[in-house]
N, C-alpha and C. Protein backbone atom coordinates (compact mmCIF):
# COMPACT_ATOMS: atom_id res chain seq x y z
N UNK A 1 173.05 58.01 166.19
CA UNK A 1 172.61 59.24 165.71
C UNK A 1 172.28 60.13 166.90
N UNK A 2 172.95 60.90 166.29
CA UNK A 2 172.48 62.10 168.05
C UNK A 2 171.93 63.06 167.76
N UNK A 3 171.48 64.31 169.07
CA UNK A 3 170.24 64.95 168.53
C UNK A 3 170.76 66.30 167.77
N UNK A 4 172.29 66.46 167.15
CA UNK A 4 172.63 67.12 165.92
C UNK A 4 172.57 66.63 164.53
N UNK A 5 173.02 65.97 164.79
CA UNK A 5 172.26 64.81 163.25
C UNK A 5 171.14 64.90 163.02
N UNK A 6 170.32 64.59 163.82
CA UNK A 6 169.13 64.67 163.85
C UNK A 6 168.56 65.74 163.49
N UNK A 7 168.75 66.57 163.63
CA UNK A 7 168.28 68.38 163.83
C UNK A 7 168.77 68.82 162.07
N UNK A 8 169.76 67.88 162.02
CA UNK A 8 170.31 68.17 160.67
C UNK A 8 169.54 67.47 159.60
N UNK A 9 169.17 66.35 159.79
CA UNK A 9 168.49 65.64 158.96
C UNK A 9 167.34 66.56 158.76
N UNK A 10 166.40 66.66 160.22
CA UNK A 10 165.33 67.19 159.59
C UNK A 10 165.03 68.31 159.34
N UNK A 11 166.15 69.22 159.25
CA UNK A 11 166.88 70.67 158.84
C UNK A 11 166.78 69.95 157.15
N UNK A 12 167.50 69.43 156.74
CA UNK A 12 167.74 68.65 155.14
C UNK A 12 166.59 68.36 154.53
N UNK A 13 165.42 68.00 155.54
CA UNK A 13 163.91 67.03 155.06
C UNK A 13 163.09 68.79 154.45
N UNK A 14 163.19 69.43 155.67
CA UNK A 14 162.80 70.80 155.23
C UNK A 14 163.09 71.55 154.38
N UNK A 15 164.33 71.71 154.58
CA UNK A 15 164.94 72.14 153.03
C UNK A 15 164.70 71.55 151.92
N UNK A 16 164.65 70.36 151.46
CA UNK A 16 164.18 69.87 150.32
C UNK A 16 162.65 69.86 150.30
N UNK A 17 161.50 70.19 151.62
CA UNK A 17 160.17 70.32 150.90
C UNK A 17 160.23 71.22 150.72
N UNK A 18 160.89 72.34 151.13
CA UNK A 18 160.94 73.77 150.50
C UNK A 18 161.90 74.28 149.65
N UNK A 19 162.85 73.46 148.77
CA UNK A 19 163.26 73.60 147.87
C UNK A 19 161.79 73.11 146.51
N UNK A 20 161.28 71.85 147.19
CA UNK A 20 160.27 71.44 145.92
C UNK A 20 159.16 72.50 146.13
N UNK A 21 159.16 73.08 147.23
CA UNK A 21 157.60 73.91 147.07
C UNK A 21 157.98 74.85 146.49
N UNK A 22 159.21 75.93 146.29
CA UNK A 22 159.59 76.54 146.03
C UNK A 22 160.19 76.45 143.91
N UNK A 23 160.17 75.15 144.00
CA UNK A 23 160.42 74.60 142.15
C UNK A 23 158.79 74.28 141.58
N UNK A 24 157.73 74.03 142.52
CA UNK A 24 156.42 74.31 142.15
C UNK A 24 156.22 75.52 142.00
N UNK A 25 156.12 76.68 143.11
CA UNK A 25 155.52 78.00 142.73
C UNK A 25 156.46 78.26 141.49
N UNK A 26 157.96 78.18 141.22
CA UNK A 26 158.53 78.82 139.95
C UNK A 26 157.78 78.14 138.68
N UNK A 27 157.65 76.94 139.04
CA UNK A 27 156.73 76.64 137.35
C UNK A 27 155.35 76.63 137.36
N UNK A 28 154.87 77.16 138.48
CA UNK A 28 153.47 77.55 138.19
C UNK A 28 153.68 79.50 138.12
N UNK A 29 154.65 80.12 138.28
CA UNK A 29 154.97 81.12 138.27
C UNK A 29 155.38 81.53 136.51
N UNK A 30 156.49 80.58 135.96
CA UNK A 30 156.23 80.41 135.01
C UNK A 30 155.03 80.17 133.87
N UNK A 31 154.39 79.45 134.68
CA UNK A 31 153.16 79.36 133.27
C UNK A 31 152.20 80.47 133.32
N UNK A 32 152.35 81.05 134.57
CA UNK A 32 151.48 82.52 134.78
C UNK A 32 152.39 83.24 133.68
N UNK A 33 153.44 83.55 133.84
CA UNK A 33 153.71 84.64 133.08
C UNK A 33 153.89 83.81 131.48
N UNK A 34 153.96 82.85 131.15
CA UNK A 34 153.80 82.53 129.75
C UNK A 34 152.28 82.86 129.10
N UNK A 35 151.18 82.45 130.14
CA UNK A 35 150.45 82.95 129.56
C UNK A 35 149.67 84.42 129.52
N UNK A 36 150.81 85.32 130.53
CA UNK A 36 150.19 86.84 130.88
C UNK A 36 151.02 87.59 128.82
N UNK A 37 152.04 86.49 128.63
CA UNK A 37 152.69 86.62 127.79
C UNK A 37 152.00 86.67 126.21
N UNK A 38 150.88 85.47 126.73
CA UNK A 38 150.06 84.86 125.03
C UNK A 38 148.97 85.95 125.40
N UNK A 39 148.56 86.36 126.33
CA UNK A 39 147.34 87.27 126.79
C UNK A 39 147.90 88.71 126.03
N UNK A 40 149.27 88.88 126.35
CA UNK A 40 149.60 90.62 125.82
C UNK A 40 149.72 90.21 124.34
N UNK A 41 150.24 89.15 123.72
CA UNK A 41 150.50 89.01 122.24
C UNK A 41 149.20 88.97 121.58
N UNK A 42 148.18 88.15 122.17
CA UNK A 42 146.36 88.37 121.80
C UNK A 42 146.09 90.04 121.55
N UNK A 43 146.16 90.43 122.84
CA UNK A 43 145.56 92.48 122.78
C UNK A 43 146.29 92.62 121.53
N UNK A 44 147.49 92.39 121.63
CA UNK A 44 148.41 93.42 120.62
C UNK A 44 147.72 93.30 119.28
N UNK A 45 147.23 92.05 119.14
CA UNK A 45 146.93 91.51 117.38
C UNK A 45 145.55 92.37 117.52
N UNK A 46 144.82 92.50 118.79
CA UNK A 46 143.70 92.71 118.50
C UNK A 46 143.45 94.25 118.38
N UNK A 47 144.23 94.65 119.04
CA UNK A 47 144.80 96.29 119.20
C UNK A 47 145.23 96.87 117.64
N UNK A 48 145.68 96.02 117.01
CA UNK A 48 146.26 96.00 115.97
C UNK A 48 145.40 95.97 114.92
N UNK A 49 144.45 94.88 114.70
CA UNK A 49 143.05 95.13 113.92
C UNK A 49 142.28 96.07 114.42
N UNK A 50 142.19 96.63 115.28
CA UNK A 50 141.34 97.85 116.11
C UNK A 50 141.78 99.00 115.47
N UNK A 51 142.86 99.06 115.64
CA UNK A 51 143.85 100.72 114.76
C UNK A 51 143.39 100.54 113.77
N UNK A 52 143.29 99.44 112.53
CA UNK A 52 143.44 99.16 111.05
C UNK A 52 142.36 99.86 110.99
N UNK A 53 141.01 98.90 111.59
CA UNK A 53 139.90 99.94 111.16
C UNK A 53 139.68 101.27 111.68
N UNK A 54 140.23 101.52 112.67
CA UNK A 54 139.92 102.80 112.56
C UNK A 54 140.32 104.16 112.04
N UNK A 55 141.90 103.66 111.22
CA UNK A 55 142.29 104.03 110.13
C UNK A 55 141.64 103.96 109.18
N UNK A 56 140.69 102.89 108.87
CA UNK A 56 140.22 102.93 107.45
C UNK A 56 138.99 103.98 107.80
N UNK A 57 138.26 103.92 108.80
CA UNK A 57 137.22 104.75 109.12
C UNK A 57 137.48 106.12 108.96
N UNK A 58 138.79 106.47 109.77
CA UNK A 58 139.68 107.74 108.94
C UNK A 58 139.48 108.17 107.61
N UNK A 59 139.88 106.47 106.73
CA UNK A 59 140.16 107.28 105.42
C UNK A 59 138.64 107.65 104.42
N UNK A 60 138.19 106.47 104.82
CA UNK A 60 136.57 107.02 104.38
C UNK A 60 135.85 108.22 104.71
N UNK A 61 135.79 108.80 105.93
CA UNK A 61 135.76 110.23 106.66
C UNK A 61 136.07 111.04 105.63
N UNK A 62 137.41 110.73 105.04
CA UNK A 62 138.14 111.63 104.83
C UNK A 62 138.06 111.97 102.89
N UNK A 63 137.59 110.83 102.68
CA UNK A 63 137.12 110.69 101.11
C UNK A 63 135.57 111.75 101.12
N UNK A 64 134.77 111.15 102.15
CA UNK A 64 133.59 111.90 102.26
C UNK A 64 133.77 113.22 102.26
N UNK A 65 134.44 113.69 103.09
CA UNK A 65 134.67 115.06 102.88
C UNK A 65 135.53 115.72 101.97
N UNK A 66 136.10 115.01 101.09
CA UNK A 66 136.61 115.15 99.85
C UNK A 66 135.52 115.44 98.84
N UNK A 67 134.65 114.49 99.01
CA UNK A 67 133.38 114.45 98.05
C UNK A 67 132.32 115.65 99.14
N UNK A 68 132.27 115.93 99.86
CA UNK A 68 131.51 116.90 100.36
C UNK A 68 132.07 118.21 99.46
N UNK A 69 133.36 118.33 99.95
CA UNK A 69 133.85 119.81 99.50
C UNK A 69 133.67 120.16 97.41
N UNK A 70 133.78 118.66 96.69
CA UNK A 70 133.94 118.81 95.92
C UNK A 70 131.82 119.34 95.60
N UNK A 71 131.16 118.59 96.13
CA UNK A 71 129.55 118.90 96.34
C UNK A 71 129.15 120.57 96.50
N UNK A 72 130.04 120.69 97.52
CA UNK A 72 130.17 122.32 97.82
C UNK A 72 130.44 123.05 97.28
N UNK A 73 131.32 122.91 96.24
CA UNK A 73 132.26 123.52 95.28
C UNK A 73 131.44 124.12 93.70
N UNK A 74 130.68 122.22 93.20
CA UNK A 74 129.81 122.40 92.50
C UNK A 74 128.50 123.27 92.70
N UNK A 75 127.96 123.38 94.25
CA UNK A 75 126.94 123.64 94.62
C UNK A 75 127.14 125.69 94.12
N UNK A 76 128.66 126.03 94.70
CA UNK A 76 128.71 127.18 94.41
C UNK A 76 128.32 128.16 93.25
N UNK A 77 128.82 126.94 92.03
CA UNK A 77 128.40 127.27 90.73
C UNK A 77 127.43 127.40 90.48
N UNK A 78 126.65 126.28 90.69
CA UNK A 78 125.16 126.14 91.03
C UNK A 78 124.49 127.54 91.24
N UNK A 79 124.96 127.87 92.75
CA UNK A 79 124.18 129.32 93.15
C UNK A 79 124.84 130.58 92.19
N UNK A 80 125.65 130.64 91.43
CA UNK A 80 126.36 131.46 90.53
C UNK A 80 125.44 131.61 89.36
N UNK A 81 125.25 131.02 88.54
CA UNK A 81 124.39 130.23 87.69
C UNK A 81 122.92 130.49 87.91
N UNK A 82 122.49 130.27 88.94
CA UNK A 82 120.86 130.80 88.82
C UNK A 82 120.79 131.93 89.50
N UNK A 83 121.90 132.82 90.30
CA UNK A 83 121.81 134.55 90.37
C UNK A 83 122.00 135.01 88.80
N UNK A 84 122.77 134.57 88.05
CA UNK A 84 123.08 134.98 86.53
C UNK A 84 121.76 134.93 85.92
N UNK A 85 121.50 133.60 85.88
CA UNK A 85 119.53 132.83 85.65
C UNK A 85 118.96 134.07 86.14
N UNK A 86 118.23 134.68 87.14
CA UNK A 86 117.55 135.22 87.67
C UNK A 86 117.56 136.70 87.26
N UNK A 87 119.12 137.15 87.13
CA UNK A 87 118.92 138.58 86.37
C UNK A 87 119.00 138.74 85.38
N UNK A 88 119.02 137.37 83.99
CA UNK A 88 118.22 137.47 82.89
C UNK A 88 116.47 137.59 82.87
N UNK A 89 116.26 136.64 83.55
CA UNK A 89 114.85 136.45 83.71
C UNK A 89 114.15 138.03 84.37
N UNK A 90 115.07 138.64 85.15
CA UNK A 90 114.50 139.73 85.57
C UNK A 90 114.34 140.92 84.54
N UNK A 91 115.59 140.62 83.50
CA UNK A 91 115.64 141.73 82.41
C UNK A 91 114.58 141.46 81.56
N UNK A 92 114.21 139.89 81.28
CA UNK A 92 113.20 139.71 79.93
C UNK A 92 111.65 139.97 80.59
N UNK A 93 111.39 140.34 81.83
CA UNK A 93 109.99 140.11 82.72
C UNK A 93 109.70 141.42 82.36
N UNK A 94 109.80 142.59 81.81
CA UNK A 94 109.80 143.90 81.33
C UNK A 94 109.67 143.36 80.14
N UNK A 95 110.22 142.80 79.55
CA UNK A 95 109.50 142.77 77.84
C UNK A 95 108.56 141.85 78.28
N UNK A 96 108.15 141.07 78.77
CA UNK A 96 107.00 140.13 78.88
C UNK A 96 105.66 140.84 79.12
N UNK A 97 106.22 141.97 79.65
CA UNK A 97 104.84 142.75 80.73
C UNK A 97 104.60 143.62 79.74
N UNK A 98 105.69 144.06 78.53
CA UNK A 98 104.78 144.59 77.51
C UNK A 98 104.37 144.04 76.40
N UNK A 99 104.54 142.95 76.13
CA UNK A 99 104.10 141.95 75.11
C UNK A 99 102.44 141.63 75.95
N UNK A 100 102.53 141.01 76.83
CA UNK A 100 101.51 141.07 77.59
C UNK A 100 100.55 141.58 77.20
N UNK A 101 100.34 143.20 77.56
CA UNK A 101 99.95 144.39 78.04
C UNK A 101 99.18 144.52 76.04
N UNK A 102 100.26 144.51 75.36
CA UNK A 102 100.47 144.38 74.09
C UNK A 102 99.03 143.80 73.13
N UNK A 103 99.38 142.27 73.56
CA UNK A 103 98.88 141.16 73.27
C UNK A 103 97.88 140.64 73.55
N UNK A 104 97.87 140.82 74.93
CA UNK A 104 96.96 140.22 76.13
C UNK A 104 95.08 140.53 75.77
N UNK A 105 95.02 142.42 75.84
CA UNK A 105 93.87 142.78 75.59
C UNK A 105 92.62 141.83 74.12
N UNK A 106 93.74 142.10 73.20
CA UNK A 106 92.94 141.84 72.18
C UNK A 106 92.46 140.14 72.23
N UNK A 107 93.67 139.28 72.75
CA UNK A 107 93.50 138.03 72.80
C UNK A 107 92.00 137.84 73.84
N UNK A 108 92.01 138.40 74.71
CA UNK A 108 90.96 137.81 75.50
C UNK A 108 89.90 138.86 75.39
N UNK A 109 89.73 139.96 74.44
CA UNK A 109 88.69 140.19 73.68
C UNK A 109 87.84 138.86 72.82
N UNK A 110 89.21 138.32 71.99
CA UNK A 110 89.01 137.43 71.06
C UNK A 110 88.19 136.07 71.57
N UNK A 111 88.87 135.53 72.95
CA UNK A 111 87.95 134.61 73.47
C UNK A 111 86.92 134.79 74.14
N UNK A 112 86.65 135.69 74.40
CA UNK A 112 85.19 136.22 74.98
C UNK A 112 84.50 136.18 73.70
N UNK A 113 84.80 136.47 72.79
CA UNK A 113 83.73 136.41 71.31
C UNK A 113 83.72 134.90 70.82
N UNK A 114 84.06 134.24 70.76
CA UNK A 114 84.65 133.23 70.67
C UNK A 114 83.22 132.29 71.68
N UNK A 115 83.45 132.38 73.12
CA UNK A 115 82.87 131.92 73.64
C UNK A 115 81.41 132.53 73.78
N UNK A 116 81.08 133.39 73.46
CA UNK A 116 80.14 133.83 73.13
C UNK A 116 79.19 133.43 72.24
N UNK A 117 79.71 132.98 71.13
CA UNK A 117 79.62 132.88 69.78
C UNK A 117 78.87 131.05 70.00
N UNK A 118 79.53 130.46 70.49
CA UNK A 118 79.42 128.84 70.42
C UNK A 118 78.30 129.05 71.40
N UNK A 119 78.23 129.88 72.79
CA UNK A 119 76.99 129.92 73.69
C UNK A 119 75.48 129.99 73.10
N UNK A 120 75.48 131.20 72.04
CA UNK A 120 74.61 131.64 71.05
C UNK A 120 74.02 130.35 70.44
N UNK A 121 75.10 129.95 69.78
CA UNK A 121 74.70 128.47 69.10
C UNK A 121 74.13 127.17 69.56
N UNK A 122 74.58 127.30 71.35
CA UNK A 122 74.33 125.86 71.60
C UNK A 122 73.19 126.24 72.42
N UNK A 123 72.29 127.70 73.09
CA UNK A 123 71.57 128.03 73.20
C UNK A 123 70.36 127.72 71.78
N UNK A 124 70.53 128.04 71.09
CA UNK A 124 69.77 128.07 69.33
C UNK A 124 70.08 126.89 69.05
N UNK A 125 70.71 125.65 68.81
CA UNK A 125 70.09 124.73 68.95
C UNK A 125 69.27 123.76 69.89
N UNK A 126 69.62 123.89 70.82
CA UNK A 126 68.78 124.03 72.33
C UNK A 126 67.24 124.38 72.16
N UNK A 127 66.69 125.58 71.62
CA UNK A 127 65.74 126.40 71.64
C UNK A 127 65.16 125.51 70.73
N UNK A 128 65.79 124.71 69.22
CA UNK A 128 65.53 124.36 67.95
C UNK A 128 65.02 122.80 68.65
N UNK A 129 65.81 121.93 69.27
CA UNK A 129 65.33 120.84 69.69
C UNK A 129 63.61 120.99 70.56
N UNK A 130 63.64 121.64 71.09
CA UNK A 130 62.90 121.82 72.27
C UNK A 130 61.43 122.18 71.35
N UNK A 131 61.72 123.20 70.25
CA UNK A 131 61.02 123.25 69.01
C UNK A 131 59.78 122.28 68.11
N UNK A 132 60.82 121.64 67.69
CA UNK A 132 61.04 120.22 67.17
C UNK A 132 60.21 118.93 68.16
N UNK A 133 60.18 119.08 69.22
CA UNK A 133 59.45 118.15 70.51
C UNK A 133 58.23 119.07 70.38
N UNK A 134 58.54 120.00 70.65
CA UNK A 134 57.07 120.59 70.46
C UNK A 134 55.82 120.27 69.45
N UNK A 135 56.61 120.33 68.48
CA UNK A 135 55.86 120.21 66.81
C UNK A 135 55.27 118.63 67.03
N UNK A 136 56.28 117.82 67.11
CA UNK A 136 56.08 116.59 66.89
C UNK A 136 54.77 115.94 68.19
N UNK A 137 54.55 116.56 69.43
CA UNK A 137 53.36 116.59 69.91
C UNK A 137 52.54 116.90 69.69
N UNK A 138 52.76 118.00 68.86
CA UNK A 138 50.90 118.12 68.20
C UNK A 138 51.09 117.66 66.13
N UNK A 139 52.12 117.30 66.01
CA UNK A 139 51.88 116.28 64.68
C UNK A 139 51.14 115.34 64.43
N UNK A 140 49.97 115.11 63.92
CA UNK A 140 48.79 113.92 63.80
C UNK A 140 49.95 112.29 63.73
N UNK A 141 49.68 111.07 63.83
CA UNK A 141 49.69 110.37 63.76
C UNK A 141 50.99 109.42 63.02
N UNK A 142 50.59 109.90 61.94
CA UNK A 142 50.91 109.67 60.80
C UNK A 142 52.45 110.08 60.79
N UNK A 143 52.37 111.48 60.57
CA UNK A 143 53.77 112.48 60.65
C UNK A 143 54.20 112.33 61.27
N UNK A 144 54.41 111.38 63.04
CA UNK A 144 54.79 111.24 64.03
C UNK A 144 56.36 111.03 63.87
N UNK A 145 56.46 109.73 63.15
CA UNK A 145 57.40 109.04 62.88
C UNK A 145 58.64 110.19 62.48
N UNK A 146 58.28 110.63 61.52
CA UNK A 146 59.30 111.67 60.41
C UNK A 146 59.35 112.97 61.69
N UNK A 147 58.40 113.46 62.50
CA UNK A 147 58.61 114.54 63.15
C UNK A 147 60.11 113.43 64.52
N UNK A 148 60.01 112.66 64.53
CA UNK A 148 60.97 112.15 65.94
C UNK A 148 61.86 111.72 65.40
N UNK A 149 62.36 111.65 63.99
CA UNK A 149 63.39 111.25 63.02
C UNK A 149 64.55 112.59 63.26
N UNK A 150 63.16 113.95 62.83
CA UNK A 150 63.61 115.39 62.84
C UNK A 150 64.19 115.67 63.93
N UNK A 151 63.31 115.19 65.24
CA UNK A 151 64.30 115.73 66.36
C UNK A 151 65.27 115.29 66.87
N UNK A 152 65.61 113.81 66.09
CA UNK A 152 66.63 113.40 66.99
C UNK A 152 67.91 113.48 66.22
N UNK A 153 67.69 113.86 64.90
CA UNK A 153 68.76 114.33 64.43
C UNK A 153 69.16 115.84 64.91
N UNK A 154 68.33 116.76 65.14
CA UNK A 154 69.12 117.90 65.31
C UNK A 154 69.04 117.63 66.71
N UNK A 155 68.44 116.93 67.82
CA UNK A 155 69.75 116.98 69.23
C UNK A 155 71.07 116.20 68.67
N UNK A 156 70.93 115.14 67.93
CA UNK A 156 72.30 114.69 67.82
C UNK A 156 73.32 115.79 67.03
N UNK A 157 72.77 116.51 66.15
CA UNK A 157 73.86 117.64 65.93
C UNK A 157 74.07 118.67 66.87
N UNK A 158 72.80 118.86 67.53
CA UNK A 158 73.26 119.92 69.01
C UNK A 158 74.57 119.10 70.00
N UNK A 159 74.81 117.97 69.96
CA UNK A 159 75.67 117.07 71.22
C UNK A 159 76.64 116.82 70.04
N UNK A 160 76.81 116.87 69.27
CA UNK A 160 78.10 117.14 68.24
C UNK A 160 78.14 115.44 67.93
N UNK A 161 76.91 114.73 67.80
CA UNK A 161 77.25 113.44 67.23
C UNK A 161 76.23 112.64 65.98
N UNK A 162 76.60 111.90 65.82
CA UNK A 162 75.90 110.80 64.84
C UNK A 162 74.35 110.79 65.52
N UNK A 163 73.57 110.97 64.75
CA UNK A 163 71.96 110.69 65.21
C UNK A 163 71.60 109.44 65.58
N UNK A 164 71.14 108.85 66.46
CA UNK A 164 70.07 107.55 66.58
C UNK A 164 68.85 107.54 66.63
N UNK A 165 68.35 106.77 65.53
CA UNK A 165 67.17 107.25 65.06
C UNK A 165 66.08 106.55 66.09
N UNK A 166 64.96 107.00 66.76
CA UNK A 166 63.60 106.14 67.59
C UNK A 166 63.26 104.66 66.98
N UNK A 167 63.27 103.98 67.22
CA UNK A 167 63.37 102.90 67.40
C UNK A 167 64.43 101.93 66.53
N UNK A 168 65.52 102.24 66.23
CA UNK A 168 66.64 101.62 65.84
C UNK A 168 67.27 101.61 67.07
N UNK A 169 68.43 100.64 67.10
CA UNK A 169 69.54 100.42 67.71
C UNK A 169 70.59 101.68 67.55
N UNK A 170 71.66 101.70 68.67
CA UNK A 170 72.68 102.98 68.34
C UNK A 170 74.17 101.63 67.44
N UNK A 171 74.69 102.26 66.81
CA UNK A 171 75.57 101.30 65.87
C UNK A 171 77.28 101.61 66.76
N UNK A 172 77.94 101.00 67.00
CA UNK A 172 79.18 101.42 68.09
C UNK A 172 79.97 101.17 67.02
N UNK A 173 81.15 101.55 66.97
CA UNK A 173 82.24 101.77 65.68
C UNK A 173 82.96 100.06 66.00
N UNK A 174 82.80 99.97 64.75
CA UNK A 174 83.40 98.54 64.69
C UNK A 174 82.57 97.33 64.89
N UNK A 175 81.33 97.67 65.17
CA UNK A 175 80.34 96.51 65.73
C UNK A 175 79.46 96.27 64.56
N UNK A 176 78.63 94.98 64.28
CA UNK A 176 77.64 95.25 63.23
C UNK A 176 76.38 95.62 64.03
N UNK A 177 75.46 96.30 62.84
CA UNK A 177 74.06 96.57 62.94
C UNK A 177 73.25 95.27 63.57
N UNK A 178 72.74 95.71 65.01
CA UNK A 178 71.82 94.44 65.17
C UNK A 178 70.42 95.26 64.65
N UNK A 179 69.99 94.41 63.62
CA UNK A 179 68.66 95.20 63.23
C UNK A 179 67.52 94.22 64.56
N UNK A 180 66.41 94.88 64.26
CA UNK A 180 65.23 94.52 65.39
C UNK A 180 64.43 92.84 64.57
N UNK A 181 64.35 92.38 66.07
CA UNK A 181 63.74 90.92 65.27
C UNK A 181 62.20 91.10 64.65
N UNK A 182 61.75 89.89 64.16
CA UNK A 182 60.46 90.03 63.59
C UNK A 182 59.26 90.44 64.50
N UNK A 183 59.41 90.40 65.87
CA UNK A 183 58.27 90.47 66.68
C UNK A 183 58.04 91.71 67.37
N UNK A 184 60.04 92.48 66.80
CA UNK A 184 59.51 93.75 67.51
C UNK A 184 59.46 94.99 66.03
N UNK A 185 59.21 94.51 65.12
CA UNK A 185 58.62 95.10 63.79
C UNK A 185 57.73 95.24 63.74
N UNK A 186 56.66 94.40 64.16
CA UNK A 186 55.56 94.25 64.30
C UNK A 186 55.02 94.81 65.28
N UNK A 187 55.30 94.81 66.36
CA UNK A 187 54.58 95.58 67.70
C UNK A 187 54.84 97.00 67.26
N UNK A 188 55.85 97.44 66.38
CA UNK A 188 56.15 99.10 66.77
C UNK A 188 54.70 100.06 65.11
């Protein structure tokens, strides 16, 4: 073997580690781009659900303002409708002001007499109770009883109710009479 052979051989040894280094980088070159490949087919799907919704976000937008305009639309009537409203109400506020004007005086003549009238009364029975207490303090003994019977019926008709008589119980609707026991019959 001489030193061309030689030179050749390890010319041949080289070439084949750099044929294999060279069949490594292609299939590691390859699997780069297979998976730069599954990487763009991923975006795309995901790119793809990304558009969908934001198409649908579109179409909802777009319903809303469907239903806005139709809101708007109604709303117009709306304001149509109570300007119409308003210049009835403005035409009948002239007959009101003379019905009023009309009406008005004598009516609240009427409750001033009215209230007048019941003042009188609940003054005068007022005056009548107070009366009645009077009397029954200087009533001897005896008459006591029948004078505090008297007054407590006419305050109970002055307070617009059922009398309770001095030493009875008051009777509540629906309840029975508790009458007084034997010991307080006796003391009174």
């Amino acid at each position: 073997m001489n030193a061309v052979q030689l030179a050749a051989l390890i010319a041949a040894g080289f070439f084949a580690i750099g044929v294999c280094a060279a069949v490594f980088v292609l299939i590691r070159f390859g699997r780069l781009i297979s998976m730069a490949g599954m990487m763009l087919a991923d975006y795309r799907d995901r790119t793809d659900v990304l558009i969908d919704r934001a198409q649908a976000a579109v179409d909802r937008s777009h319903q809303q303002l469907s239903r806005t305009d139709e809101i708007t639309a109604s709303m117009d009537e709306v304001s149509s409708n109570m300007a119409e409203l308003s210049g009835q109400v403005s035409a009948l506020a002239g007959v009101a002001r003379g019905i009023s004007a009309g009406l008005g005086t004598p009516l609240t003549k009427l409750a001033a007499l009215t209230f007048g009238v019941r003042r009188a009364v609940a003054l005068r029975r007022a005056a009548d109770v107070r009366a009645a207490e009077v009397r029954a303090a200087t009533v001897p003994a005896g008459e006591a009883r029948a004078a505090e019977v008297r007054a407590a019926k006419v305050r109970a008709a002055a307070a617009g109710r059922e009398a309770v008589l001095p030493g009875r119980r008051a009777v509540l609707p629906g309840r029975r009479t508790v009458l007084p026991s034997r010991r307080e019959r006796v003391t009174r």
